[in-house]
Protein backbone atom coordinates (compact mmCIF):
# COMPACT_ATOMS: atom_id res chain seq x y z
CA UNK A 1 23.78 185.75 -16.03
CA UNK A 2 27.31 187.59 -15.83
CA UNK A 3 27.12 187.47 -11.87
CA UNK A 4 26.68 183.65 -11.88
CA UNK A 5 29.17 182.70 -14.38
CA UNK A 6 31.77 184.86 -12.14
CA UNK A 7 29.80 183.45 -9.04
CA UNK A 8 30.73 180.15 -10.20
CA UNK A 9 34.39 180.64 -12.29
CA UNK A 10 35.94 182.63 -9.35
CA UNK A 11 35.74 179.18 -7.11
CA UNK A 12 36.58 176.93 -9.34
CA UNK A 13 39.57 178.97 -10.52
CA UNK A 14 40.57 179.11 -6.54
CA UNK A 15 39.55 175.63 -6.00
CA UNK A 16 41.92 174.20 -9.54
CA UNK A 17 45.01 176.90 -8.41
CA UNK A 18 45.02 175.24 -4.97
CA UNK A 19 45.08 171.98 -6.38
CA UNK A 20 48.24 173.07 -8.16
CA UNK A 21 49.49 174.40 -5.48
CA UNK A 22 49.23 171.59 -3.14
CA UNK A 23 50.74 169.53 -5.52
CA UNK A 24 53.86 171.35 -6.51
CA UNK A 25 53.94 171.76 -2.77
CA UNK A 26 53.62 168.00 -2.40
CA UNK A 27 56.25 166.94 -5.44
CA UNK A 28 59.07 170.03 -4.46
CA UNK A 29 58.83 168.92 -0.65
CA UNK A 30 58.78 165.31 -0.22
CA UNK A 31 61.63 165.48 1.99
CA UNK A 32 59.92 166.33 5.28
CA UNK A 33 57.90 162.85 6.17
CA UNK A 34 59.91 160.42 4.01
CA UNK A 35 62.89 161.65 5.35
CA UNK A 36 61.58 160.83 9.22
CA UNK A 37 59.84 157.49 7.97
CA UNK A 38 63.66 157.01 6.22
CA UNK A 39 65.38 157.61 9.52
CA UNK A 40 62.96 155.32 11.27
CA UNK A 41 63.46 152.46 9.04
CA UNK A 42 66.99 153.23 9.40
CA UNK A 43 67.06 152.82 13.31
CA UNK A 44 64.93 149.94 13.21
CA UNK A 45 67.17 148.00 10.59
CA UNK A 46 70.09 148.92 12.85
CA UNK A 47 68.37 147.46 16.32
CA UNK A 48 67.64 144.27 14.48
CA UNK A 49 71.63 144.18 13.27
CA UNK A 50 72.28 144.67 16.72
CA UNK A 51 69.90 142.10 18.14
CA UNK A 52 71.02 139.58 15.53
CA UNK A 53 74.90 139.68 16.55
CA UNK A 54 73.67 139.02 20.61
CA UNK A 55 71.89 136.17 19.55
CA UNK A 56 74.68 134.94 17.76
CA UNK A 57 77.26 136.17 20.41
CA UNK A 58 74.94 134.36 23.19
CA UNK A 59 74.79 130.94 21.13
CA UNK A 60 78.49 131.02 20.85
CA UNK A 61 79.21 131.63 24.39
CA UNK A 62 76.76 129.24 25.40
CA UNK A 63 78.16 126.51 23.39
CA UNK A 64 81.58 127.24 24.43
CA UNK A 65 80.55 126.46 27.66
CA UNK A 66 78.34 123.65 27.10
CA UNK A 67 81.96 122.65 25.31
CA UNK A 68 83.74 123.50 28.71
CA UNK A 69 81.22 121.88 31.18
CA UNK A 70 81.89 118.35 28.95
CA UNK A 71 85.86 118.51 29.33
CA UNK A 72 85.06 119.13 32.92
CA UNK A 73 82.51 116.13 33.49
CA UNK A 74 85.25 113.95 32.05
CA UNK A 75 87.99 114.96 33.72
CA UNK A 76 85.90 114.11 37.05
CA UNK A 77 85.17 111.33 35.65
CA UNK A 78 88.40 110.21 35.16
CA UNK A 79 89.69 111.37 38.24
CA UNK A 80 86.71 109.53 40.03
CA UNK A 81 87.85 106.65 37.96
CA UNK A 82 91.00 106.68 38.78
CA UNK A 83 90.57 107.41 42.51
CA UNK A 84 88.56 104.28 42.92
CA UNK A 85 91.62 102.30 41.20
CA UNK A 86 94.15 103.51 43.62
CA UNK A 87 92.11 104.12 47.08
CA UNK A 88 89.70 101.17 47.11
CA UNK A 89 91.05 98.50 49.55
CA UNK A 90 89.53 95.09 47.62
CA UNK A 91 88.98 94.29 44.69
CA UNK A 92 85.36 94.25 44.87
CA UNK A 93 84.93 97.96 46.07
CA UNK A 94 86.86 98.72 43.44
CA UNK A 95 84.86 96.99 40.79
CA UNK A 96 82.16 98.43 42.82
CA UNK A 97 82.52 101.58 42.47
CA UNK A 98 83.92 101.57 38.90
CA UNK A 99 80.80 99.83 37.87
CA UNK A 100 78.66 102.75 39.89
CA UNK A 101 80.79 105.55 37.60
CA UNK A 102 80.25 104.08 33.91
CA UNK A 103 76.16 103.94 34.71
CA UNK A 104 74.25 106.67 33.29
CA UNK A 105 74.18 109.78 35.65
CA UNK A 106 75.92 107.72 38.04
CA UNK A 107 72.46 106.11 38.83
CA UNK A 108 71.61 102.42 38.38
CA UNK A 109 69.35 102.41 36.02
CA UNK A 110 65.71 102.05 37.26
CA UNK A 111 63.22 99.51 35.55
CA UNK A 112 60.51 100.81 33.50
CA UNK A 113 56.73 101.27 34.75
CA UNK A 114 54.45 98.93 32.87
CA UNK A 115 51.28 100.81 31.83
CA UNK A 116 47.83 99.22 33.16
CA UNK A 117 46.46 96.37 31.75
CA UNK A 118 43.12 97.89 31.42
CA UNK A 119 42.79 100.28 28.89
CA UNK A 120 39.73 101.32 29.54
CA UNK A 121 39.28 105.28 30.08
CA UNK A 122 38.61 107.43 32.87
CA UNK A 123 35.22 108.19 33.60
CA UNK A 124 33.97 111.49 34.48
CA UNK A 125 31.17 110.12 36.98
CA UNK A 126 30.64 107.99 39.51
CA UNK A 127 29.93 104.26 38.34
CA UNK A 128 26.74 102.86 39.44
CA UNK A 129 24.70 99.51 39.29
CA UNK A 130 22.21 98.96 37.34
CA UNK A 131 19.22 98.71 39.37
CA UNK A 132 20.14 102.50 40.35
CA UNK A 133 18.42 105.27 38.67
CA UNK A 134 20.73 107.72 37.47
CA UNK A 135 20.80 111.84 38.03
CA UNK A 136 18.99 112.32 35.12
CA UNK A 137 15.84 110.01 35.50
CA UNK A 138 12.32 112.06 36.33
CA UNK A 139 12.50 109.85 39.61
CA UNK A 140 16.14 110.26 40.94
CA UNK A 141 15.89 112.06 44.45
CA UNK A 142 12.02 111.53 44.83
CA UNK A 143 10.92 109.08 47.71
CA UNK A 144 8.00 106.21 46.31
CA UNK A 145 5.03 106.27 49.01
């Protein structure tokens, strides 16, 4: 009965003294893959700093010269407008092509479609008439001797 109980003891000893092993390894070295999972984070928070002032940087600019493109579109504008004062020969060109500047885009404006007066919807099939029989009747493609 000796030989068992050492047969037995001697593992379990081992197998408890390399669970305190492991973890006083574990607790004395938790440097190693917190310190990499650290560094990641780290990198990644600074990437998304980074990203954050472009976008902001790019939203600025862009409005800047949203900003920019306006002053310009009036200035044409008001040079068009005032070319057509002093170059037009008569008073109706001039009108003319004042009235053509102060429309939208420059455009006339364009009446609107009107939408169909039936509102009935699209089919997916070809109408037939009633005395037809339809694709799905035991008769349709058959020829009546």
């Amino acid at each position: 009965m000796e030989q068992t109980l050492t047969a037995w003891l001697l593992p379990a000893i081992t197998l408890v003294a390399g669970i305190a092993i492991g973890f006083l390894i574990a607790r004395l070295a938790p440097n190693a893959a917190p310190s990499r999972t650290q560094r990641q984070l780290d990198e990644m928070q600074a990437r998304f700093d980074t990203y954050q002032s472009e976008v902001v940087t790019h939203f600025n600019t862009t409005a800047n010269l949203v900003k920019k493109l306006t002053q310009s579109y009036q200035e044409v504008q008001e040079h068009m407008s005032e070319g057509a004062s002093r170059l037009a020969l008569d008073e109706l060109t001039r009108q003319r092509l004042l009235a053509s500047l102060h429309t939208e885009d420059g455009l006339e404006k364009r009446e609107r479609l009107t939408p169909p007066k039936n509102n009935e919807m699209p089919k997916d099939y070809a109408p037939k008439s009633a005395d037809v029989p339809g694709m799905l009747d035991e008769n349709y493609g058959l020829k009546n001797k």
